[in-house]
Protein backbone atom coordinates (compact mmCIF):
# COMPACT_ATOMS: atom_id res chain seq x y z
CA UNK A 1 0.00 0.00 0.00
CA UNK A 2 1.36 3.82 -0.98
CA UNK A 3 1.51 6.63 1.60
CA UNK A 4 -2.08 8.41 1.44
CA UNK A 5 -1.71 11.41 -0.39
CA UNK A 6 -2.57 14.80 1.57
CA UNK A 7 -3.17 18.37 -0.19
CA UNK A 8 0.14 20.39 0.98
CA UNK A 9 -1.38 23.65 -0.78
CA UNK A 10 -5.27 24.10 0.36
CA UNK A 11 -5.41 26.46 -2.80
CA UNK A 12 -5.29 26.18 -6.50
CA UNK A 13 -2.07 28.50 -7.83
CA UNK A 14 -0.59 29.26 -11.50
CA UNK A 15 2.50 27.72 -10.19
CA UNK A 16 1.58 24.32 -10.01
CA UNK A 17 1.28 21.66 -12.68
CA UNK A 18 -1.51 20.04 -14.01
CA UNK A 19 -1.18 16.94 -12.79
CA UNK A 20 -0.79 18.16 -9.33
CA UNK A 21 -4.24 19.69 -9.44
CA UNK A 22 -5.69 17.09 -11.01
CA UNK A 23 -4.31 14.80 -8.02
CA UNK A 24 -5.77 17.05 -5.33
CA UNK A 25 -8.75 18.04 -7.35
CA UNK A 26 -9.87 15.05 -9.60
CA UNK A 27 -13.03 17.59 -9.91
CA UNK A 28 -10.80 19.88 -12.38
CA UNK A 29 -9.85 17.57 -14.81
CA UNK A 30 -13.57 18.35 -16.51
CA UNK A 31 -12.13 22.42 -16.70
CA UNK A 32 -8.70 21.21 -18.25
CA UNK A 33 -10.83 19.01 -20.96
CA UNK A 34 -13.16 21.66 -21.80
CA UNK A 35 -9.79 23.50 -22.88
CA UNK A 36 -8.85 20.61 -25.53
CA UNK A 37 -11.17 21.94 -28.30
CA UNK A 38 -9.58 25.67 -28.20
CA UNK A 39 -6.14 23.71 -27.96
CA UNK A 40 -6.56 21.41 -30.86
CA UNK A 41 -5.29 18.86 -28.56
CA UNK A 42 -5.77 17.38 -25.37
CA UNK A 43 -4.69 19.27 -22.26
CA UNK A 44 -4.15 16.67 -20.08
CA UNK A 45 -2.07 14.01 -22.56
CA UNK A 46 0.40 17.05 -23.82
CA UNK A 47 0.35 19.27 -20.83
CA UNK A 48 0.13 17.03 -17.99
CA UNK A 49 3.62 18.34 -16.26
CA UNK A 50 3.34 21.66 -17.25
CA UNK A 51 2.36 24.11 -14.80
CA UNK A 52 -0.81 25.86 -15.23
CA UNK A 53 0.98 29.50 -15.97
CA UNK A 54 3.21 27.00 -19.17
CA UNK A 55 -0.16 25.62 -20.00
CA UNK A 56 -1.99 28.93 -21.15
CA UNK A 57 1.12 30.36 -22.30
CA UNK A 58 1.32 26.95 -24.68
CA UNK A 59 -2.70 26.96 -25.72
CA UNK A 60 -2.62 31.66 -25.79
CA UNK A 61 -5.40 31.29 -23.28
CA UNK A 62 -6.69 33.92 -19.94
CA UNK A 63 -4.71 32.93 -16.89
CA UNK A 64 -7.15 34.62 -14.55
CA UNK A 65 -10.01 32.75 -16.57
CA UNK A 66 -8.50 29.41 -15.85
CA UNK A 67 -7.68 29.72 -12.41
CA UNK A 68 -10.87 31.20 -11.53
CA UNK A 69 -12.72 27.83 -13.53
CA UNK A 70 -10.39 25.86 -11.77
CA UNK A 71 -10.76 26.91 -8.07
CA UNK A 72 -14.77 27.32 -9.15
CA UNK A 73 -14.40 23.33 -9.64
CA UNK A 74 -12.33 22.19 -6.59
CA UNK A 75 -14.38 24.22 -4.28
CA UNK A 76 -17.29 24.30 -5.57
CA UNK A 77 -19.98 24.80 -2.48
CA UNK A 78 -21.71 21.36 -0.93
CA UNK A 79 -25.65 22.75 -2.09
CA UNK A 80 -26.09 22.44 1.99
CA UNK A 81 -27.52 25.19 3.92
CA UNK A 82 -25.17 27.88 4.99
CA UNK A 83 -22.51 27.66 1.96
């Protein structure tokens, strides 16, 4: 059996690489597909290591934009009363 795997950053940065939020967020991996069209590729097969700031460099897309959808999916609120 591996070590379980804990999040060491509680928040989504441009810094980190795709896989890494992926791992922590298996919720995002729906935001980084939705990018395959616009990339004429997919995301996660060519860009998997990259970070997320190399990523929309690579594919010319908004780095705010993509952040923003990505933290949107990874913390998305419960529906319960009071989020």
């Amino acid at each position: 059996m591996g070590k379980m795997h804990t999040r060491k950053n509680p928040d989504i940065d441009p810094d980190m690489t795709v896989f890494d939020i992926i791992d922590n967020w298996r919720e995002t991996e729906s935001v980084f597909k939705g990018y395959d069209e616009i990339a004429g590729e997919c995301v996660c097969c060519n860009a998997l290591f990259d970070t997320v700031r190399q990523m929309v460099m690579r594919y010319e897309l908004d780095l705010d934009k993509v952040v923003s959808e990505l933290k949107g999916a990874a913390f998305k609120t419960t529906g319960r009363p009071g989020d």
